[in-house]
Protein backbone atom coordinates (compact mmCIF):
# COMPACT_ATOMS: atom_id res chain seq x y z
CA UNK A 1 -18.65 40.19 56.25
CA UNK A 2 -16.15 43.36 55.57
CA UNK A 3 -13.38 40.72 56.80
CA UNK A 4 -14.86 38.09 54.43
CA UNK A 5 -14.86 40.36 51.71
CA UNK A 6 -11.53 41.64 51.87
CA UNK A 7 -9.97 38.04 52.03
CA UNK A 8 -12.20 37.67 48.82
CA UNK A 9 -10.32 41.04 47.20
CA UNK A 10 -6.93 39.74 47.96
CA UNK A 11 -7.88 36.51 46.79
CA UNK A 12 -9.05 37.41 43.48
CA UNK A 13 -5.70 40.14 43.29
CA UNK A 14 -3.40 37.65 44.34
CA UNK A 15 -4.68 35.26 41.49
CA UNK A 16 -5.04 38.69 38.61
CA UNK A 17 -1.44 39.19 39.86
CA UNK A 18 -0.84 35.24 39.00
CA UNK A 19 -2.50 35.49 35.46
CA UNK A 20 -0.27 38.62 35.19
CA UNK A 21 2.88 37.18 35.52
CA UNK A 22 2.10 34.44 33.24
CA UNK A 23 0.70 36.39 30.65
CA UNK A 24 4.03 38.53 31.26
CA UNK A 25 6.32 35.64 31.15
CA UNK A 26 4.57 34.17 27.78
CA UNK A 27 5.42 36.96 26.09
CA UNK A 28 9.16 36.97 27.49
CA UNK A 29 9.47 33.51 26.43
CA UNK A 30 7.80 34.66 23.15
CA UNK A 31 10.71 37.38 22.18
CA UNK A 32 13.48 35.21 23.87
CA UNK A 33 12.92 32.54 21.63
CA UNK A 34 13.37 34.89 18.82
CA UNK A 35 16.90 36.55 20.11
CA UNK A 36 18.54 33.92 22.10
CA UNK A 37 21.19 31.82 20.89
CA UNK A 38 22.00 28.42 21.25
CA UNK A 39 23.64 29.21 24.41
CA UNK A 40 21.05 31.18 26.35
CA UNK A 41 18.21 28.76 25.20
CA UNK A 42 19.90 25.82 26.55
CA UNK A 43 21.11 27.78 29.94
CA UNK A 44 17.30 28.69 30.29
CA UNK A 45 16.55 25.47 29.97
CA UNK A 46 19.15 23.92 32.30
CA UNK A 47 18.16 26.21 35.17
CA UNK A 48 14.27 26.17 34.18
CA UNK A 49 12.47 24.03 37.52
CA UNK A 50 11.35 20.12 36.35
CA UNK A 51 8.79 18.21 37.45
CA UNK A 52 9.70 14.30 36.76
CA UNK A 53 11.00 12.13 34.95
CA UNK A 54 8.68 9.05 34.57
CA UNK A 55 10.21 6.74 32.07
CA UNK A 56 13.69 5.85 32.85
CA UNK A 57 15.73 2.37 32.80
CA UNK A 58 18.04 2.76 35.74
CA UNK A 59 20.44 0.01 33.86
CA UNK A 60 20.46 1.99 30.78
CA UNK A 61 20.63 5.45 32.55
CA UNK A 62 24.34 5.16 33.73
CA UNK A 63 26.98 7.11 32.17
CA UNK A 64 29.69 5.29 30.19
CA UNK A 65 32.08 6.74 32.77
CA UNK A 66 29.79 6.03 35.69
CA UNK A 67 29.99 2.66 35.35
CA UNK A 68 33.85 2.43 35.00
CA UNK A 69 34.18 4.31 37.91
CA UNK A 70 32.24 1.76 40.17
CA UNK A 71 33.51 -1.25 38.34
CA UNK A 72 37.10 -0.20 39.27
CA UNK A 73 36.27 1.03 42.69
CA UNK A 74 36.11 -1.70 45.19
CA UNK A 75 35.81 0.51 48.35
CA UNK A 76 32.43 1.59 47.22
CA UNK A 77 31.35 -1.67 44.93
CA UNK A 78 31.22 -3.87 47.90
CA UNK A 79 34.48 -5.23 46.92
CA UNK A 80 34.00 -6.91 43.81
CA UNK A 81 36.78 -7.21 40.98
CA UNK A 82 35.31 -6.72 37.33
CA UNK A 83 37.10 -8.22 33.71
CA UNK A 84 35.59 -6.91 30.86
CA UNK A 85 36.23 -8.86 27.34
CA UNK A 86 39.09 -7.18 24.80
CA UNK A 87 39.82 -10.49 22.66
CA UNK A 88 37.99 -12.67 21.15
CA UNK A 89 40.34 -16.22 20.82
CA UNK A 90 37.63 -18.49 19.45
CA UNK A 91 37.58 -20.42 22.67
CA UNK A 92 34.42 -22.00 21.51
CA UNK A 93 35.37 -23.20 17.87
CA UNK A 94 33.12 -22.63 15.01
CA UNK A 95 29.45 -22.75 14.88
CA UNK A 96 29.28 -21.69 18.67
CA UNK A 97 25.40 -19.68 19.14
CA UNK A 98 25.89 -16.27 19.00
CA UNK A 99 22.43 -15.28 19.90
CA UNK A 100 22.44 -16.54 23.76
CA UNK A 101 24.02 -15.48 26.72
CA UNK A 102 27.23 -17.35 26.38
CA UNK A 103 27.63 -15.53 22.71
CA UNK A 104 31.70 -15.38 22.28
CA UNK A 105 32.12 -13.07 19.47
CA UNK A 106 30.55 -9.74 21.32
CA UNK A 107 33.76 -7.54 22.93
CA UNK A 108 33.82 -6.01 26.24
CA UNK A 109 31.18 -7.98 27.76
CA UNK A 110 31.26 -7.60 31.59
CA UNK A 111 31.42 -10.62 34.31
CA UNK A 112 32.89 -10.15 37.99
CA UNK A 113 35.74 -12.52 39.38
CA UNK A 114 33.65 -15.13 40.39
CA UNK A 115 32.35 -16.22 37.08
CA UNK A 116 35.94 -15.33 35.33
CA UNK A 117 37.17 -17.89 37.70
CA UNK A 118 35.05 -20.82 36.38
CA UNK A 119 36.27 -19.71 32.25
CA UNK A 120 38.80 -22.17 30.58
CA UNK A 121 42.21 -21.08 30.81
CA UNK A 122 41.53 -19.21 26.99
CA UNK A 123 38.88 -17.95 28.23
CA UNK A 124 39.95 -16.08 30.66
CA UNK A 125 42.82 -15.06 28.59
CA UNK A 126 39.97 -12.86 26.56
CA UNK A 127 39.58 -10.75 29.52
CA UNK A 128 41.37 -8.08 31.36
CA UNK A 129 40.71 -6.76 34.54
CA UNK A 130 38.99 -3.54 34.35
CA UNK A 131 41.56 -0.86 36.16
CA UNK A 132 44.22 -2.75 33.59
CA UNK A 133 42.76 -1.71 30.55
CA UNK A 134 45.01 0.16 28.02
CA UNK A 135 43.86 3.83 27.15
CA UNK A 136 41.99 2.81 24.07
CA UNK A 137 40.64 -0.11 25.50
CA UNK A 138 39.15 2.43 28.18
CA UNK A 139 37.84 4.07 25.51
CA UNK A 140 36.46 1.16 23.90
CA UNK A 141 34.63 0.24 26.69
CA UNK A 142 33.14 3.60 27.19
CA UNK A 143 31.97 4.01 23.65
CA UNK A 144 30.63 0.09 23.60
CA UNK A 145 27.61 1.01 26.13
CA UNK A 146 26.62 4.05 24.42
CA UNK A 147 25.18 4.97 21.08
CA UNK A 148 28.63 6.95 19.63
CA UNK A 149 28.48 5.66 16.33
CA UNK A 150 26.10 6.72 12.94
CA UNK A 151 25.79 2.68 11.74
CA UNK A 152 24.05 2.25 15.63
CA UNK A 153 20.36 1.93 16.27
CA UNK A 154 17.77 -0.40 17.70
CA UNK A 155 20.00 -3.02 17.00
CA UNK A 156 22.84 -2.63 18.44
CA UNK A 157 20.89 -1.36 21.68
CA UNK A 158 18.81 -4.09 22.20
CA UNK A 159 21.17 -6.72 21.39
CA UNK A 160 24.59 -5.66 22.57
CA UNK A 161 24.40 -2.82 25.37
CA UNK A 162 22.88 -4.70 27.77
CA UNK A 163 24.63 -8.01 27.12
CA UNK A 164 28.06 -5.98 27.49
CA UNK A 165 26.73 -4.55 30.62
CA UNK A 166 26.17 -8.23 32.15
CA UNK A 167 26.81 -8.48 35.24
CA UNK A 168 27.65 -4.87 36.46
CA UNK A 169 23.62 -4.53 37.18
CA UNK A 170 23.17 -7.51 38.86
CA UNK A 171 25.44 -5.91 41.68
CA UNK A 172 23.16 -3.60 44.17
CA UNK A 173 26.34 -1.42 45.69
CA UNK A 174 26.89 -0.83 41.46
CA UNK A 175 23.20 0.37 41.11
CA UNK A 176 22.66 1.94 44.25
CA UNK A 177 25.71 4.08 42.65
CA UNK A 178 24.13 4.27 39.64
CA UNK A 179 21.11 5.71 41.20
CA UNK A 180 22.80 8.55 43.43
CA UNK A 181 24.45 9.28 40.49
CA UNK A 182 21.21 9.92 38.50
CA UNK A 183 19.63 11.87 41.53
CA UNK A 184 23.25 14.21 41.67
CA UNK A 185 22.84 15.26 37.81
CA UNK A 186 19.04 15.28 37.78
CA UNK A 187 19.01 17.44 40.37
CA UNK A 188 21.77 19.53 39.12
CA UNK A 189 19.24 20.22 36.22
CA UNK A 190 16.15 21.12 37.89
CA UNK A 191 14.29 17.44 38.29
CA UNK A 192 12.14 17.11 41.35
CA UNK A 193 11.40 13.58 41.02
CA UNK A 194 12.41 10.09 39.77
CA UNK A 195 10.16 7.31 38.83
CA UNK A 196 13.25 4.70 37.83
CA UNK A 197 12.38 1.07 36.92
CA UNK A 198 14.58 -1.15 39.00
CA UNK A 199 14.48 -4.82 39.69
CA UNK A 200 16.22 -6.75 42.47
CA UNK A 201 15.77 -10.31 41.59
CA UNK A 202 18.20 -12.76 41.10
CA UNK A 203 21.33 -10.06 42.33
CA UNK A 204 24.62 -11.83 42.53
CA UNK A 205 27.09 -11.71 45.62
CA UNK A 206 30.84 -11.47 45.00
CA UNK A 207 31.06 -14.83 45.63
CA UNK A 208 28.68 -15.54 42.83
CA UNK A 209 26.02 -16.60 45.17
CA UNK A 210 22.65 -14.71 45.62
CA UNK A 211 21.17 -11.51 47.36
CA UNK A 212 17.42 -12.22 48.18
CA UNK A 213 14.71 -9.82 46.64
CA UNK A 214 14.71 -8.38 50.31
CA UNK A 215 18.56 -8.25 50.76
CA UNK A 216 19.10 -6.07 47.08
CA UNK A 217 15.96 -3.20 48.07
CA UNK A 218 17.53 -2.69 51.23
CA UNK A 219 21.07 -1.48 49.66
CA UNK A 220 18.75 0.64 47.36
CA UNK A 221 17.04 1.71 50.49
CA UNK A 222 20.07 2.51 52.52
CA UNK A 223 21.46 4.44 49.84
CA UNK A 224 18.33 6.59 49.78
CA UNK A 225 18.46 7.25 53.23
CA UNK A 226 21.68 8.71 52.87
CA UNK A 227 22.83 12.16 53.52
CA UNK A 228 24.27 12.43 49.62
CA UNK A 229 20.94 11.24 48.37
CA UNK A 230 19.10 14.04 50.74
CA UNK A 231 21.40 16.17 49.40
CA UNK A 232 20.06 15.63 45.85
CA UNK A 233 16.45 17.34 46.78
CA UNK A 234 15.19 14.32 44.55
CA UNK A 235 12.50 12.43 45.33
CA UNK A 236 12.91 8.57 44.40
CA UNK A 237 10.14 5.90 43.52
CA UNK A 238 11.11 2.75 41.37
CA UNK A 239 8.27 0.75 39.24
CA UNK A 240 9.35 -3.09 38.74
CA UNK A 241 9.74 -4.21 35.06
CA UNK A 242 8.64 -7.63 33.49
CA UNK A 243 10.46 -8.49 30.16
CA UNK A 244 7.49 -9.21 28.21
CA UNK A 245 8.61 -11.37 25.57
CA UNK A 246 10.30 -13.95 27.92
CA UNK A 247 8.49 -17.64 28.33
CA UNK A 248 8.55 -16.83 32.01
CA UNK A 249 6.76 -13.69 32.13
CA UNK A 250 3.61 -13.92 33.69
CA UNK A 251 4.87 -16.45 36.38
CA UNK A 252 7.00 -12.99 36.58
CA UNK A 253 4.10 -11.08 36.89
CA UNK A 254 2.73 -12.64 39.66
CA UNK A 255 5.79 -12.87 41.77
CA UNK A 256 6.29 -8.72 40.79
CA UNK A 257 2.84 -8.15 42.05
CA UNK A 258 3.11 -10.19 45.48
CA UNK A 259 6.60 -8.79 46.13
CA UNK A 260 5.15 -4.93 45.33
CA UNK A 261 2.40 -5.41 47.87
CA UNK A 262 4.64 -5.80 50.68
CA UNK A 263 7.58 -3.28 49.29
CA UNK A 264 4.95 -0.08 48.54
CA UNK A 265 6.70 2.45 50.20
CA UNK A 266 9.46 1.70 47.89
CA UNK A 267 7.64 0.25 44.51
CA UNK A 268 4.64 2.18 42.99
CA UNK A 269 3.91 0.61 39.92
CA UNK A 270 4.77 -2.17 36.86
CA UNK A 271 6.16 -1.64 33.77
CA UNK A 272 6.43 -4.31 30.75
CA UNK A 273 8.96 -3.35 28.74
CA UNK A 274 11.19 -5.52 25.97
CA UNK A 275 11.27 -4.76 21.76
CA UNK A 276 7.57 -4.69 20.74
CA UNK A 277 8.30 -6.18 17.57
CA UNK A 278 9.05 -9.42 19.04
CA UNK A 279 5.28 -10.56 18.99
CA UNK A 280 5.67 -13.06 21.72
CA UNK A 281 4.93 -10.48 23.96
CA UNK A 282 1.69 -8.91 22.42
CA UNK A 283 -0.17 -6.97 25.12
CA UNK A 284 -3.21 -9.15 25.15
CA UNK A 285 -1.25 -11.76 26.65
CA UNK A 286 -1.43 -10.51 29.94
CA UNK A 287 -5.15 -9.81 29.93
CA UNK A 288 -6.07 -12.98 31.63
CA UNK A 289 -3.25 -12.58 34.69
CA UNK A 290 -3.97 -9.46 35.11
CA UNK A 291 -7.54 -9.92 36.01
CA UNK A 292 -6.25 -13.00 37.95
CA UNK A 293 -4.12 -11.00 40.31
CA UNK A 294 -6.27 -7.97 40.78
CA UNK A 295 -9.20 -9.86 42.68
CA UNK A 296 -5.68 -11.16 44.88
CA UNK A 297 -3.96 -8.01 45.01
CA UNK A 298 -4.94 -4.29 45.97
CA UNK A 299 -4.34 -1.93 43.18
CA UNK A 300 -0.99 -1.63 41.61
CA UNK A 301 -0.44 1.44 39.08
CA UNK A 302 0.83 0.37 35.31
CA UNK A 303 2.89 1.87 33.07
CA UNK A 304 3.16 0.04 30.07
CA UNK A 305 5.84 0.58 27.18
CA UNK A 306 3.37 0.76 24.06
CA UNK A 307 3.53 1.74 20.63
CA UNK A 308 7.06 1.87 20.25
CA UNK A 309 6.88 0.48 16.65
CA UNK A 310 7.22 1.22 12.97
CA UNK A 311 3.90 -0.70 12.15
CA UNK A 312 0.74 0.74 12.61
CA UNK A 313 -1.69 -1.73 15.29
CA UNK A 314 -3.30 -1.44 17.91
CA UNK A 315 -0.97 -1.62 20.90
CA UNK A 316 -1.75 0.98 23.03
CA UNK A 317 -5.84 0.52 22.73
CA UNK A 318 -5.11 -3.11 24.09
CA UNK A 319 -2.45 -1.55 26.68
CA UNK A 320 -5.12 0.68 27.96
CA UNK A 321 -7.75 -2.28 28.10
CA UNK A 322 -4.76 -3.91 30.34
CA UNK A 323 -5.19 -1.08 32.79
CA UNK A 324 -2.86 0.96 32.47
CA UNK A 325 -2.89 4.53 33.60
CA UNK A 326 0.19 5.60 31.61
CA UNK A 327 2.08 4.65 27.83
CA UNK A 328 5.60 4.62 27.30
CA UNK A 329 6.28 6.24 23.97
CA UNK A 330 2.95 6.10 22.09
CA UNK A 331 4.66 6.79 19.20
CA UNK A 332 2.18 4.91 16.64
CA UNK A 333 -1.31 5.92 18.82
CA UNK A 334 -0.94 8.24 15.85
CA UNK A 335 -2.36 5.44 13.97
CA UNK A 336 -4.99 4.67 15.49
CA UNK A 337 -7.83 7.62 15.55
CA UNK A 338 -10.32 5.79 17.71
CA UNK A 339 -7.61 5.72 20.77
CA UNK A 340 -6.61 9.12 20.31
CA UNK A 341 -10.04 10.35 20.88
CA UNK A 342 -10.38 8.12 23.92
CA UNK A 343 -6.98 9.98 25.48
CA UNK A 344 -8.00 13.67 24.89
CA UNK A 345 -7.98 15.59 28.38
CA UNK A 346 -6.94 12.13 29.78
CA UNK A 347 -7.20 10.52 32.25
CA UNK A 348 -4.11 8.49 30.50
CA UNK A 349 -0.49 10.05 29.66
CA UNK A 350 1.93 9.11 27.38
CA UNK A 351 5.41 9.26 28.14
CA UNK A 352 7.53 11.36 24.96
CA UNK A 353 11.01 10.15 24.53
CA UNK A 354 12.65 12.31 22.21
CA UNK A 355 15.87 11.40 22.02
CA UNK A 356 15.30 7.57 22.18
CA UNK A 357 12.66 7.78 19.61
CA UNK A 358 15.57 9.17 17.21
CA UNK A 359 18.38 7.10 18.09
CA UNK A 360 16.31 3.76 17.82
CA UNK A 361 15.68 4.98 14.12
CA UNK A 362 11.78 4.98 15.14
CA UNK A 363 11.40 8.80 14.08
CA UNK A 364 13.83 9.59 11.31
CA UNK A 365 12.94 13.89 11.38
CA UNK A 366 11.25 15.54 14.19
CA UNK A 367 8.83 16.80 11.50
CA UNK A 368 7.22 13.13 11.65
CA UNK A 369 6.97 13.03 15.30
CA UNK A 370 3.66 12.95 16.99
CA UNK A 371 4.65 14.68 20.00
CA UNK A 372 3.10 18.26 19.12
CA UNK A 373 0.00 16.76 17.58
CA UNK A 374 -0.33 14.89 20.90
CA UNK A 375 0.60 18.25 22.67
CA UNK A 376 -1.67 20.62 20.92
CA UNK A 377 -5.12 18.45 21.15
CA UNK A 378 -5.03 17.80 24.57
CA UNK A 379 -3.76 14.43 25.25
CA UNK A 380 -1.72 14.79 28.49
CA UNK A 381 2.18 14.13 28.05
CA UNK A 382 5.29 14.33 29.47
CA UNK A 383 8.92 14.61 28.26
CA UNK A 384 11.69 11.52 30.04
CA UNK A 385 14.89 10.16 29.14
CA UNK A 386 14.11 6.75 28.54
CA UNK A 387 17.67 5.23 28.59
CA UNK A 388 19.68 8.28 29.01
CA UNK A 389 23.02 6.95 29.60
CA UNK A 390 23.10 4.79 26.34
CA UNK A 391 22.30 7.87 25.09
CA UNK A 392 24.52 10.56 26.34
CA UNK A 393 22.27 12.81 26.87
CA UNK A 394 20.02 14.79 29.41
CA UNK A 395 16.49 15.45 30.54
CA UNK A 396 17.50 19.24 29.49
CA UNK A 397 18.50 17.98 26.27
CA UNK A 398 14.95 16.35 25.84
CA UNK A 399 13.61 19.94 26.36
CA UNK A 400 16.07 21.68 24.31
CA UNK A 401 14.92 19.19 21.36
CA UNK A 402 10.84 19.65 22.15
CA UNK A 403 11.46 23.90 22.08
CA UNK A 404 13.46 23.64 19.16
CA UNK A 405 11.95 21.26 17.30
CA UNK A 406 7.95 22.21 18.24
CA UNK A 407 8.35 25.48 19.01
CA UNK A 408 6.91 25.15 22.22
CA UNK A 409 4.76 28.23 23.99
CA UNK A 410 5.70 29.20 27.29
CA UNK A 411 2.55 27.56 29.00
CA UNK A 412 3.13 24.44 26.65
CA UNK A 413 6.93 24.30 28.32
CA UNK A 414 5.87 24.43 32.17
CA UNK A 415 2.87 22.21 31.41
CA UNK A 416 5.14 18.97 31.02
CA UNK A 417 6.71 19.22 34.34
CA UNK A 418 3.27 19.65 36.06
CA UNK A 419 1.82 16.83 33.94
CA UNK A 420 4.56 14.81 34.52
CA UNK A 421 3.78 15.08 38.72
CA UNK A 422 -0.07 15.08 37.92
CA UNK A 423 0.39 11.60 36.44
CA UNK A 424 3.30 10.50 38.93
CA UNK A 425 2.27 7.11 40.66
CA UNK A 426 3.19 8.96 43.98
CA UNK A 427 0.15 8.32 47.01
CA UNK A 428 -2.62 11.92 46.64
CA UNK A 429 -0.78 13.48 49.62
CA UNK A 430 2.31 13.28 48.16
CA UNK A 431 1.68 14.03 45.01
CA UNK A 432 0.05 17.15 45.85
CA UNK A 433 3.15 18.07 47.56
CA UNK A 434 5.57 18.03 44.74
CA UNK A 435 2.92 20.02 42.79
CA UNK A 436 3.03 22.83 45.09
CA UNK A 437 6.83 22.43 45.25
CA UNK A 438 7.01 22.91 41.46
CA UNK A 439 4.71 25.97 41.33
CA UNK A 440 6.68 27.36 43.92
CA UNK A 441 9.86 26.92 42.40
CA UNK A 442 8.26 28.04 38.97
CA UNK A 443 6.90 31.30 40.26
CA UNK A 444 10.13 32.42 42.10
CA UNK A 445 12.59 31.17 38.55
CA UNK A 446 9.77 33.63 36.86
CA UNK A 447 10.68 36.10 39.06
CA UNK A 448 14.07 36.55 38.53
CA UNK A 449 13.33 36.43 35.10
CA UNK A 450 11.50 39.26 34.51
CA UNK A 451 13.44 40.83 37.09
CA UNK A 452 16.90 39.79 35.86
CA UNK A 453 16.76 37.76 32.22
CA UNK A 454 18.69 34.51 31.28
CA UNK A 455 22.53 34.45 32.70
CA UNK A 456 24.66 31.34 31.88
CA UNK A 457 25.82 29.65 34.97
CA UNK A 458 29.11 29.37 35.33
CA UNK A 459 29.39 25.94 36.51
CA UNK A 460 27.06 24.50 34.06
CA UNK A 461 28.63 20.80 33.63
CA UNK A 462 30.55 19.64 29.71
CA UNK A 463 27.69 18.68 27.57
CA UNK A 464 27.02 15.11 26.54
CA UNK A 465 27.45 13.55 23.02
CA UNK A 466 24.02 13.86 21.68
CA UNK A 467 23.60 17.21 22.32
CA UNK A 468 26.98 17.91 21.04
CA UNK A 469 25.87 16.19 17.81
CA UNK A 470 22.35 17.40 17.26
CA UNK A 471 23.51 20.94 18.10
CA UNK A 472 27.76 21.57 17.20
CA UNK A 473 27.47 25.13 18.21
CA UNK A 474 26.44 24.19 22.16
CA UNK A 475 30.18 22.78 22.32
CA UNK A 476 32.02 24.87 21.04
């Protein structure tokens, strides 16, 4: 019993010790707020341990100069050569449609060498190879897969980015770079884990012929495996996404579902994604396949993109009713009371994407942003970068916007890394891993806080454009 009761005594003083340091450290975090500058805050951040990131487009999570680099590397790309478009000659005449794939008047749209081969001779005199483009062509290019310009929004995101992009994704050596990439900077800034959503259908050869399914996740796999990726400390799960307006998409859904239930280890949940104010893919749709391929299938987690429009409706009620554990964006739950009080204290999280939420001109001014009502009664969420690349930005800058903007409290900060692990589709065991790994990693950066205070690293990486924009002082 004496025994028993002293492991009792250091139990309860290890965990007074515990409530100690917190209550210490929310009251550092209190005064630094107050004195730091821009500088410190955002060092603090960069260096402060993350949990996940949940919500991120691997396609639209590539760096402007990321993807140059692999387009113009064929050691590493598996050997294919890349053209990107720099003229437009009017190849096609008048009249030609401009809202399909073949669309002639959009510049620097991507193809490799086996689809320039098959353009008409003025065609292909609209391209240049990629490693032959002039500096401001470079430059061009860079700027054309990012949002770099004030006149750019949801338009120019959804309907040009991705179309430039073309057929750099549809090579897995390009997005297995893409990835290690990701899992280099994230883990430069403190992330833990990556939930990317990655597909590997219909993946094109140099030759212009076809990887199967199987053939594409195994470069993805292979690249995991590798001693860079190791090196990264970041742990990688992908979730497939459907395209939700498309004719074909719950044919789609049923061949993402079969294909997951062999792949697990690799895939651990769906996403539908796609503008939500195309109507054609209105979450009720999938009700009825849904149903239909959980009596087939084991369950499969869901993340669903939801409520990432300027209308109020009732999106994310229906999304929830569709199973799914977790929203992407939520933005307009705000709308809908009923559904609010069904997510306080969870079991459902939504996903906050700051920065997206801005540039897509779906939150004009912070002020109007639902994320600290959210926050502050108790509905879980979780900060992510969306498409970060198209973006320029960071998952610190997502933090450096929620502090600054919400004024967040020091147990509001830490809670969106744990929440974001809580509500990670990884198996119990696993999950319960990376959980203890953050609160270790979290007590020992409190540590040397209250032992030491904030001290800017002096290898801290050149900011990105948004940050640069939303905050001139950080770059100067």
């Amino acid at each position: 019993m004496k025994r028993l009761s002293g492991w009792v005594v250091a139990g309860v003083m290890s965990v007074m010790v515990q409530i100690a340091k917190a209550d210490d450290m929310e009251q550092w975090f209190r005064n630094f707020k107050q004195s730091a500058s821009e500088t410190q805050m955002y060092a603090f951040l960069w260096t402060l341990p993350k949990g996940g990131d949940l919500h991120n487009h691997l396609s639209g999570a590539g760096y402007s100069e990321w993807w140059y680099d692999i387009a113009t590397d064929q050691t590493r790309n598996g050997g294919y050569q890349y053209y990107t478009k720099v003229k437009i000659n009017q190849c096609l005449g008048y009249g030609a449609n401009e809202y399909g794939a073949g669309r002639q008047l959009l510049l620097f749209k991507t193809i490799q060498a086996s689809t320039y081969n098959k353009l008409s001779q003025c065609q292909q005199g609209e391209y240049k190879k990629m490693e032959a483009l002039s500096p401001e062509e470079k430059q061009g290019f860079l700027n054309s897969i990012r949002l770099d310009k004030d006149h750019e929004g949801r338009n120019e995101f959804f309907e040009a980015h991705w179309s430039r992009l073309n057929e750099l994704p549809a090579n897995p050596q390009v997005t297995a770079y893409i990835l290690l990439k990701n899992m280099q900077a994230f883990g430069e800034e403190g992330l833990q884990y990556l939930e990317t959503q990655v597909g590997v259908r219909g993946k094109l050869k140099a030759d212009g012929s076809r990887y199967t399914p199987e053939e594409a996740l195994d470069i993805l796999t292979t690249m995991l495996d590798s001693d860079e990726a190791r090196a990264t400390g970041v742990t990688v799960k992908f979730q497939y996404t459907i395209l939700r307006f498309a004719p074909s998409a719950e044919d789609d859904l049923r061949w993402v579902y079969g294909f997951i239930d062999k792949h697990r280890d690799s895939y651990v949940g769906i996403n539908f994604a796609g503008r939500e104010d195309n109507d054609k893919g209105y979450p009720l749709r999938f009700l009825p396949v849904l149903r239909e391929l959980r009596n087939q299938y084991p369950a499969i987690p869901l993340s669903i993109h939801a409520g990432e429009v300027d209308e109020p409706n009732r999106h994310v009620r229906d999304t929830l009713l569709l199973g799914a554990q977790r929203i992407g964006h939520g933005l307009n739950t705000i709308t809908d009371p009923d559904t609010l009080l069904l997510m306080r204290h969870g079991p459902y999280l939504i996903e906050i994407n700051l920065i997206s939420n801005q540039l897509l001109e779906y939150t004009e001014d912070y002020r109007n942003h639902p994320f600290g009502e959210y926050l502050r009664t108790d509905i879980p969420v979780a900060l992510s970068t969306d498409d970060r690349g198209m973006w320029d930005s960071t998952m610190t800058d997502e933090y450096y916007v929620a502090v600054n903007e919400f004024n967040l409290s020091w147990q509001e900060l830490i809670s969106l890394g744990e929440n974001s692990l809580k509500h990670s589709f990884l198996s119990a065991s696993d999950k319960q891993k990376a959980l203890d790994t953050y609160q270790q990693r979290l007590t020992e950066f409190t540590r040397s806080i209250l032992r030491k205070g904030v001290t800017v690293p002096d290898q801290m990486p050149a900011k990105r454009q948004f940050i640069c924009h939303y905050q001139p002082d950080l770059c100067h």
